[in-house]
Every structure is written in structure tokens, then in C-alpha cells.
Protein backbone atom coordinates (compact mmCIF):
# COMPACT_ATOMS: atom_id res chain seq x y z
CA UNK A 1 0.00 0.00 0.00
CA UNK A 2 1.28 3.63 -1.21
CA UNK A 3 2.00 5.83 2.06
CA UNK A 4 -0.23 8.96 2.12
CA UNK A 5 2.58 9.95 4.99
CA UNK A 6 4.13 13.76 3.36
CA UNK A 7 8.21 14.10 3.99
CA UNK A 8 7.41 17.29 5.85
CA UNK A 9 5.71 14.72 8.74
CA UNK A 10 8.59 12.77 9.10
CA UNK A 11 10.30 16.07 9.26
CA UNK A 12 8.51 16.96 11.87
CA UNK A 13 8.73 14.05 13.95
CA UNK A 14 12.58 13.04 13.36
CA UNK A 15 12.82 16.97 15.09
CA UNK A 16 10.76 16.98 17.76
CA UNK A 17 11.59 13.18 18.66
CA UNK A 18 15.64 15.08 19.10
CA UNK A 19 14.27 17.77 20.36
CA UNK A 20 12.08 16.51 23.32
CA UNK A 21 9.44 19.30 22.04
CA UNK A 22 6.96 20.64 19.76
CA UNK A 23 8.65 24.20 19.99
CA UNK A 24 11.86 23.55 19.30
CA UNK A 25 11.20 21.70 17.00
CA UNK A 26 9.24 24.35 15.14
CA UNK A 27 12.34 27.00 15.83
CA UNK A 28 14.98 24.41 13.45
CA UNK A 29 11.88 24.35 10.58
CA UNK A 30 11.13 27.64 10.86
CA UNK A 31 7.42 26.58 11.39
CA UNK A 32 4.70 27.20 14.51
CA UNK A 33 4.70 24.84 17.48
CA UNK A 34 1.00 24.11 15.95
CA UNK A 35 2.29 23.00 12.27
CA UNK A 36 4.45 20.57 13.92
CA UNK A 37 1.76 18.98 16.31
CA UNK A 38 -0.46 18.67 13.27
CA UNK A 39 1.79 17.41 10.99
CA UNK A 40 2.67 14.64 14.31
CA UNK A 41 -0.70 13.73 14.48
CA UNK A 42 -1.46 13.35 10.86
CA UNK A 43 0.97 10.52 11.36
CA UNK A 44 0.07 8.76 13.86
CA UNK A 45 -3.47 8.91 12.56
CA UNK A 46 -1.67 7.22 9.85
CA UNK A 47 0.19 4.88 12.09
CA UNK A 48 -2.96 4.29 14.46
CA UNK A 49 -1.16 4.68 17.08
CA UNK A 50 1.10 7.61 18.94
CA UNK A 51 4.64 8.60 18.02
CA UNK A 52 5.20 9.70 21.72
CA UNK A 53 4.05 9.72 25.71
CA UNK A 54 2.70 12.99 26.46
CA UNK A 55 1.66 14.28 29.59
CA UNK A 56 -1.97 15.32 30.75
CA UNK A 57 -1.75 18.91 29.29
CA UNK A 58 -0.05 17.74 26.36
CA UNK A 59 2.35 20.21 26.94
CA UNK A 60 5.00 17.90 29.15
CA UNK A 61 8.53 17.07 27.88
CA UNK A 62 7.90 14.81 24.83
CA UNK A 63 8.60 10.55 24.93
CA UNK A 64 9.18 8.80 22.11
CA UNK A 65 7.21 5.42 22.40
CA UNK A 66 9.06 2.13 21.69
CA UNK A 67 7.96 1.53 18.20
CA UNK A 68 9.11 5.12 17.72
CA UNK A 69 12.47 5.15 18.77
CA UNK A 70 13.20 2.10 16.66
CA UNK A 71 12.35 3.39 13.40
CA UNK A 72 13.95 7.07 14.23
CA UNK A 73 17.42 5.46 12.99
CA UNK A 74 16.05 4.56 9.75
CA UNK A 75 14.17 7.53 9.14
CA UNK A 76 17.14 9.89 10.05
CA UNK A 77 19.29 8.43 7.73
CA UNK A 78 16.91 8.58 4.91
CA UNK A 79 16.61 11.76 5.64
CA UNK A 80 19.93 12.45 5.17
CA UNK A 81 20.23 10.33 2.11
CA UNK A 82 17.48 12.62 1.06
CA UNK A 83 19.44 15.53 1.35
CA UNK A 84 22.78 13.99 0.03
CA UNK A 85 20.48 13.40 -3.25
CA UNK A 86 19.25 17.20 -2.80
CA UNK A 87 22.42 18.35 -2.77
CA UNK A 88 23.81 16.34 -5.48
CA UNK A 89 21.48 17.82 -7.70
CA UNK A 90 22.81 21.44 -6.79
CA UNK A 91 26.26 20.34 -7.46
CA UNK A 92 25.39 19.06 -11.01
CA UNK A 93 23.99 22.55 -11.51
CA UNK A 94 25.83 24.61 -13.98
CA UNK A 95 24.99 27.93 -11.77
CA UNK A 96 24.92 28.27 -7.61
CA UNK A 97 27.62 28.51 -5.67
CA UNK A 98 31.33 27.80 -6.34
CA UNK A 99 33.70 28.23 -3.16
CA UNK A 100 37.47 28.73 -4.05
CA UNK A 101 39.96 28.35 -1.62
CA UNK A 102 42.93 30.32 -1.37
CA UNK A 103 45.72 32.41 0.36
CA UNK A 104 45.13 35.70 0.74
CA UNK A 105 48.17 37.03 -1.26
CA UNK A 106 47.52 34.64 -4.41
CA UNK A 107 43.68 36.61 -3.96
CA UNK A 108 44.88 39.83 -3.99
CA UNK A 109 47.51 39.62 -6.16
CA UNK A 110 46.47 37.59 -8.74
CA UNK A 111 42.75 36.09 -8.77
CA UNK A 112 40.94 39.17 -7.69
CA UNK A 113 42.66 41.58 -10.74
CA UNK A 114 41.35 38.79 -13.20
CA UNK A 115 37.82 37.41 -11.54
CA UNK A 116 35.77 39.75 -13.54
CA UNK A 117 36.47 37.99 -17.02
CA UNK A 118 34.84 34.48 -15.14
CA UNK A 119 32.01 36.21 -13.98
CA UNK A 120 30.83 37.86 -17.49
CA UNK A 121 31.51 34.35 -19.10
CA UNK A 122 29.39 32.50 -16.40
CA UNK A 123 27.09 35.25 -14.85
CA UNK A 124 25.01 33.00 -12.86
CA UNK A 125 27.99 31.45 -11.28
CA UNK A 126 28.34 33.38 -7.87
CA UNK A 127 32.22 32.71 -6.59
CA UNK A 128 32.63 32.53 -2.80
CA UNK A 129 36.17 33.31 -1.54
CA UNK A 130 37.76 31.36 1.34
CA UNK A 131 41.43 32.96 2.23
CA UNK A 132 43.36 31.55 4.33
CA UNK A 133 46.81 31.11 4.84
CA UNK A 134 46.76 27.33 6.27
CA UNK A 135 45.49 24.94 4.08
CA UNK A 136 41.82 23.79 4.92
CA UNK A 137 39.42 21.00 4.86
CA UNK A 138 37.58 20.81 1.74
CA UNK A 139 35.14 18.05 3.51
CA UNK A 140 34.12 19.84 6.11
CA UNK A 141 34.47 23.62 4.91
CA UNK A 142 32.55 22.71 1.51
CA UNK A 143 35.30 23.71 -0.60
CA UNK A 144 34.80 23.24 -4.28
CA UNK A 145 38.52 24.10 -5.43
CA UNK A 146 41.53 25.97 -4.75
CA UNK A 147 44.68 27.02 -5.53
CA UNK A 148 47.73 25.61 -3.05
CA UNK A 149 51.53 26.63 -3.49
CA UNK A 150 53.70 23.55 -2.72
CA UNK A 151 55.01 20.28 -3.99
CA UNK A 152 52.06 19.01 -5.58
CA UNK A 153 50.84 16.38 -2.39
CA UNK A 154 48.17 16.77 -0.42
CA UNK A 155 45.89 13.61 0.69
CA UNK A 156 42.39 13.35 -0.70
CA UNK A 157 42.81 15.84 -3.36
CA UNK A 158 43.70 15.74 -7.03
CA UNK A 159 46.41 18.13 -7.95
CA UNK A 160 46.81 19.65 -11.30
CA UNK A 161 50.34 21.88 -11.65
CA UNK A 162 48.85 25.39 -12.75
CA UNK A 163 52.39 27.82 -12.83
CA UNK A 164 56.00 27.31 -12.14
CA UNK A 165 57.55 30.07 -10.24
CA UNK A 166 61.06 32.06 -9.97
CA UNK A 167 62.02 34.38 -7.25
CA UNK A 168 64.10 37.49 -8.05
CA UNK A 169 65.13 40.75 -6.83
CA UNK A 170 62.44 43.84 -7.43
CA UNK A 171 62.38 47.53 -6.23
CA UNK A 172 60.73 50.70 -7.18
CA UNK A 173 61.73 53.09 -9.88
CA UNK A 174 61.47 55.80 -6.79
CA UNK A 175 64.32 53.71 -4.78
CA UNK A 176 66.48 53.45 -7.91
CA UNK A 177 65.76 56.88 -8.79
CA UNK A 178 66.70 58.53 -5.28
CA UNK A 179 69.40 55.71 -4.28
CA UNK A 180 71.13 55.61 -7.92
CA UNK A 181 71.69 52.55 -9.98
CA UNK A 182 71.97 48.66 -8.90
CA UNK A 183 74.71 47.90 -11.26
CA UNK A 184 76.20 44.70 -9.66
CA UNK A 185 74.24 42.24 -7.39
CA UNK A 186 77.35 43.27 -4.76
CA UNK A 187 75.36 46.91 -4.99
CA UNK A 188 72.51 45.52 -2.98
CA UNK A 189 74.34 45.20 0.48
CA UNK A 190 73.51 48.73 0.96
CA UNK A 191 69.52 48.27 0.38
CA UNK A 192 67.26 47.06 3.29
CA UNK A 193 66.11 43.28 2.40
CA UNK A 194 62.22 42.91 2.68
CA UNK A 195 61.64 39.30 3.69
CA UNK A 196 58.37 37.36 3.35
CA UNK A 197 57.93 35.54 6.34
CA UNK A 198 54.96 33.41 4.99
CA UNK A 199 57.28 31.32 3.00
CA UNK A 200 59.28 30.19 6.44
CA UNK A 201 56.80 27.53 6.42
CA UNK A 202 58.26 25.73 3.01
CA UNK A 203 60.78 23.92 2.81
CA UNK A 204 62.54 24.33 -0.81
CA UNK A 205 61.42 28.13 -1.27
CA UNK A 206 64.53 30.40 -2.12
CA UNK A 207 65.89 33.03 0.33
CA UNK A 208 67.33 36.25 0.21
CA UNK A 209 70.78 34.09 1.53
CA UNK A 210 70.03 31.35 -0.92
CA UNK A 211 69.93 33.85 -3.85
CA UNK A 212 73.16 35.98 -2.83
CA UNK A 213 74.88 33.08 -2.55
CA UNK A 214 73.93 32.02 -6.50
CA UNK A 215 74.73 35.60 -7.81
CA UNK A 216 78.19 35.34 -5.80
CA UNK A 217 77.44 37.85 -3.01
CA UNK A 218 78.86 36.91 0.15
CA UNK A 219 75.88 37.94 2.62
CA UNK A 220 77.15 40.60 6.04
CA UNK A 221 74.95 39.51 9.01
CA UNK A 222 74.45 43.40 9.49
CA UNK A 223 72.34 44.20 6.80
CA UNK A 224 69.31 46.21 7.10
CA UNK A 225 65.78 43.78 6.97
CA UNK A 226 61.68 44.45 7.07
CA UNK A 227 60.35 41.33 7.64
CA UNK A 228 56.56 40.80 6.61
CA UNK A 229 54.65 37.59 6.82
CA UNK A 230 52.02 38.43 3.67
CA UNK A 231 53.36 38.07 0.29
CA UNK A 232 51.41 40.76 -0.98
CA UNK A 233 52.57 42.83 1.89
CA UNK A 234 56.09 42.75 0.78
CA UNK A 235 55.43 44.08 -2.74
CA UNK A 236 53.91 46.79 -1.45
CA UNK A 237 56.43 47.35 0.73
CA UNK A 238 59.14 47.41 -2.10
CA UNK A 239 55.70 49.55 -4.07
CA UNK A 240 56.45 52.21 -1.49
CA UNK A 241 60.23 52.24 -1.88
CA UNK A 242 60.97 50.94 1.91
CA UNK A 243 63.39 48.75 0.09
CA UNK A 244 64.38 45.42 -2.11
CA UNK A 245 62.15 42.37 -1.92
CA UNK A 246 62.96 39.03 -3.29
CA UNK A 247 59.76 38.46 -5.43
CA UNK A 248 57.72 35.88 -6.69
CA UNK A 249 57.17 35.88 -10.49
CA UNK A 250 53.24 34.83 -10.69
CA UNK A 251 52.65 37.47 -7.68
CA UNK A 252 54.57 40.43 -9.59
CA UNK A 253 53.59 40.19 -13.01
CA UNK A 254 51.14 42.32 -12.88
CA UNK A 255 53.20 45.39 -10.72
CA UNK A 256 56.28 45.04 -13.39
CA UNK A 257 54.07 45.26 -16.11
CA UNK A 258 52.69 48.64 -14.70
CA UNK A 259 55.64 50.24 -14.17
CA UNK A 260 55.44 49.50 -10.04
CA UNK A 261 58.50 47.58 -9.66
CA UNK A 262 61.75 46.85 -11.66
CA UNK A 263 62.83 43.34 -11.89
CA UNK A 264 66.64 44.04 -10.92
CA UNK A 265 69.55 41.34 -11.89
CA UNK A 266 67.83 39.32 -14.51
CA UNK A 267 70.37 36.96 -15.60
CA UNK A 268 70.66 35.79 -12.30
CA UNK A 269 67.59 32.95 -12.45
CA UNK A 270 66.73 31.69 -9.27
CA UNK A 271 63.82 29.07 -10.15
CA UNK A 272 61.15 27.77 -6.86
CA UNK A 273 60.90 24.13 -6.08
CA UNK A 274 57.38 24.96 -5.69
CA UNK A 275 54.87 25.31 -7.79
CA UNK A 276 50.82 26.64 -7.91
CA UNK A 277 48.57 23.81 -8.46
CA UNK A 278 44.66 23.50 -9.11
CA UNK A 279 43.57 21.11 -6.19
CA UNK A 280 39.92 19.56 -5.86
CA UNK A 281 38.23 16.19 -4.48
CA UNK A 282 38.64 13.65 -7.21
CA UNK A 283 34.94 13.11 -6.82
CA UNK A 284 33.47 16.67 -8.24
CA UNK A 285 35.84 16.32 -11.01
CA UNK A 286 32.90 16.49 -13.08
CA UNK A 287 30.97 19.40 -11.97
CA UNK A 288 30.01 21.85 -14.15
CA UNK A 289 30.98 25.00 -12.47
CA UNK A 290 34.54 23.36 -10.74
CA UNK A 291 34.92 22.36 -14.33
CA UNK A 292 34.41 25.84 -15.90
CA UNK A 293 36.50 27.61 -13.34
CA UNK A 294 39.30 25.22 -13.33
CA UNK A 295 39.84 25.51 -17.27
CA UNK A 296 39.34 29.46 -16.74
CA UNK A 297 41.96 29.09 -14.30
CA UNK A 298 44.52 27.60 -16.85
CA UNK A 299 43.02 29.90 -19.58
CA UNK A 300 44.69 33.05 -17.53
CA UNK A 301 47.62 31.46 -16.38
CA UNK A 302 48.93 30.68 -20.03
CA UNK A 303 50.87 33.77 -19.94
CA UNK A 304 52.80 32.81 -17.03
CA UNK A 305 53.54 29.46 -18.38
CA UNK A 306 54.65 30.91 -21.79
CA UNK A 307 57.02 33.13 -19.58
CA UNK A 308 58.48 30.21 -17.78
CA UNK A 309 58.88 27.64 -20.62
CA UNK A 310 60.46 30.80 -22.34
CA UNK A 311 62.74 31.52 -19.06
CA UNK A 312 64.04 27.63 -19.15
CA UNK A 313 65.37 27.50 -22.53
């Protein structure tokens, strides 16, 4: 026999049976105390028998009967089987919600100057930003994709390299212009060093020390430093002429290209074991909208990756 029983019933009773009560109940469905008693009883009219022991006034803390409290396991998880199902559907959607995790430098620097082009080609895509400078649980924090900076490794996602990076010297025009010319990497002893502090945390990522060394400067423990822990910090830092900061190519393309900063010393190549990489759970590899802004995301990185294959020749 087809059950005339409506989801919104089992709703209601799966809630209150947690709940103890009609009214809280009613406050988690956004409903009245009196929508949720009705849609109880049209139940256990249903059932022919009640869902719960209930005092005199009918007001008392509610029981679930026997009967009751063994089907609530089974009717909790189809309920959330349900809304698995629900929520596959939205995923499959070409439009909704797309949450992109990343640091807040790469954001600022990079994805937020170029975010405008995705958005006119998929205007009903609506792109939710999670910065942060630890790496986070796509699970649990819904992520849809990102963008890491690393080796390429990290458990339970797929990793697809997106740029190559090198690290070099940059300054201002305004510090060349009032301090006079760099002419010799030997010239930069009398600068103060900006150092990003947020790369501490990688092993393999070049240092000021690590570069001096390759361009055959012998490093004096009493140079002047600034020390910053935000990557995009310490190009504005160098922006506003406070001194020379050891770049990052795919964070500085855009601020040499404007005239901002002057790449100093380039035949001295200093390439990054690390790397920017596309990450997402193997499982929404399909999606629509991960799909779309994963292929924009290689569509606007080609420059950079013409500029490096160029670089390694």
C-alpha cells in the first residue's frame, strides 16, 4: 500500500523526537509549534497509534514510544540520504555557488585583478572566496577548489600543476631613482632586504641568503631587513620604496608590467621548487561550475607558463 505519509511529517517528527518538544522543534523548521503537532498527528493517525508519551496537558517534555524510537534510525538516515540526493542535484547545476579556496596574497595579487572575465563568461555562477593562509578541509568547509603553493601532495585531493615560479630581486623606480643605480648584485648590500615571512613555512622556497649566494654575493649579518609575513605585503612594501624584496614571479607580473616595480639582476635565475597547483576532491571532477573555473583558471595562467617555458630554454 502507497503511504499517504508527506516528507514534511517525518520532518517533523525526526525533530521533535531530538528535540524533546513541539517548539523547538518548530524553531529548526522555521514553522509554529502548531504546524508541527499537526503534521505529528497526521501521522500517527496514519500509524494508528502515537509517536510519543505525552503528559496530561499535552504540553510535558515529549517521549518517544518504543515503536518510535526504533524506526527514528532509519528515518534519520533517509533523511539524510534525502538531502545527500538534494544536494547532489545542486552540485550538477551549472549555476549556484562555487567556493574557491585560497591564500590571501595569491587573492589579492592575482585572482581578484582577473575574476571579472569568469564572472561575465558564467554570470550565474556566484564565486565565494575562502582565504586563508593554512590549508583547509575541503570536507568539512565545503570547498569546491583551490589554488595551493607547494610540492604538488596533499591527501584526498587531485592536484593539477597550474604555474612554475622564480624568485628574483624587485624595487621601485622611486628607490632606484633617489638611491642611484643597482649595477652589480654586490650593490645591494647597501639596500634594506624585505623578507616574506609566509614562506618560512616551506621547505625548498629560495631566500634572500640562498639567492646571494647564486649571484656570488657573500651575505654581512648586518644588513638592514623588514620582515613581513604576507606576500602581498612585501610588494607593497618594495611599491612604497621601503626597500628590495625578493619576489615571486606569478605574484609580480602584474606590478612590473605597470611600471610599479623593476625586476633588478635578470640573468641571475633563481627558479622555486614549488609550484601553484589547481587542487579539488577527485569526486566533483565532473561538476560543471569546478569544471568551468578550473579551465578558466589555466586559460589566464597561459601567460605565465609561456614566460616560464620561455625563461628555461
Amino acid at each position: 500500500m502507497k503511504s499517504p505519509v508527506h516528507l514534511n511529517a517525518l520532518r517533523a517528527f525526526e525533530a521533535s523526537a531530538r528535540h524533546r518538544s513541539f517548539s523547538s522543534a518548530a524553531a529548526e523548521l522555521h514553522v509554529t509549534p502548531a504546524a508541527v503537532g499537526q503534521l505529528v498527528r497526521t501521522l500517527e493517525q496514519w500509524l494508528g497509534a502515537p509517536l510519543f508519551h505525552r503528559g496530561a496537558s499535552g504540553k510535558a517534555r515529549l517521549i518517544p514510544s518504543e515503536a518510535a524510537e526504533r524506526a527514528l534510525p532509519d528515518i534519520r538516515a533517509g533523511l539524510a540520504r534525502l538531502a545527500q540526493g538534494l544536494e547532489r542535484l545542486k552540485e550538477a547545476s551549472p549555476n549556484g555557488l562555487l567556493t574557491v579556496a585560497v591564500s590571501p596574497a595569491f587573492a589579492a595579487k592575482w585572482l581578484l585583478p582577473r575574476i571579472e572575465r569568469f564572472q561575465a563568461a558564467w554570470p550565474d555562477t556566484d564565486v565565494r572566496l575562502d582565504t586563508n593562509l593554512k590549508p583547509v578541509d575541503f570536507v568539512s568547509q565545503q570547498i569546491d577548489i583551490g589554488v595551493r603553493y607547494g610540492l604538488g601532495v596533499w591527501p584526498g585531493l587531485a592536484a593539477e600543476k597550474l604555474m612554475d615560479e622564480e624568485v628574483y630581486p624587485v624595487c621601485s623606480p622611486a628607490l632606484l631613482h633617489r638611491r642611484g643605480r643597482l649595477d652589480r648584485p654586490a650593490d645591494l648590500m647597501r639596500e634594506t632586504f624585505i623578507h616574506d615571512l609566509s614562506m618560512d613555512g616551506h621547505q625548498g622556497f629560495p631566500t634572500w641568503d640562498m639567492w646571494l649566494e647564486k649571484a656570488g654575493v657573500r651575505p654581512t649579518p648586518a644588513r638592514r631587513t623588514m620582515k613581513i609575513n604576507n606576500s602581498a605585503a612585501v610588494l607593497q612594501a618594495a611599491i612604497d620604496a621601503h626597500g628590495v624584496a625578493l619576489a615571486r614571479s606569478v605574484m609580480v607580473r602584474d606590478d612590473l608590467a605597470a611600471g610599479r616595480l623593476v625586476r633588478l639582476f635578470p640573468e641571475v635565475g633563481f627558479p622555486s621548487a614549488l609550484a601553484y597547483y589547481v587542487v579539488y576532491r577527485p569526486e566533483t571532477a565532473s561538476l560543471p561550475r569546478l569544471r568551468a573555473f578550473r579551465d578558466w583558471l589555466f586559460e589566464e595562467a597561459m601567460p605565465a607558463r609561456n614566460d616560464a617555458a620561455v625563461g628555461s630554454r
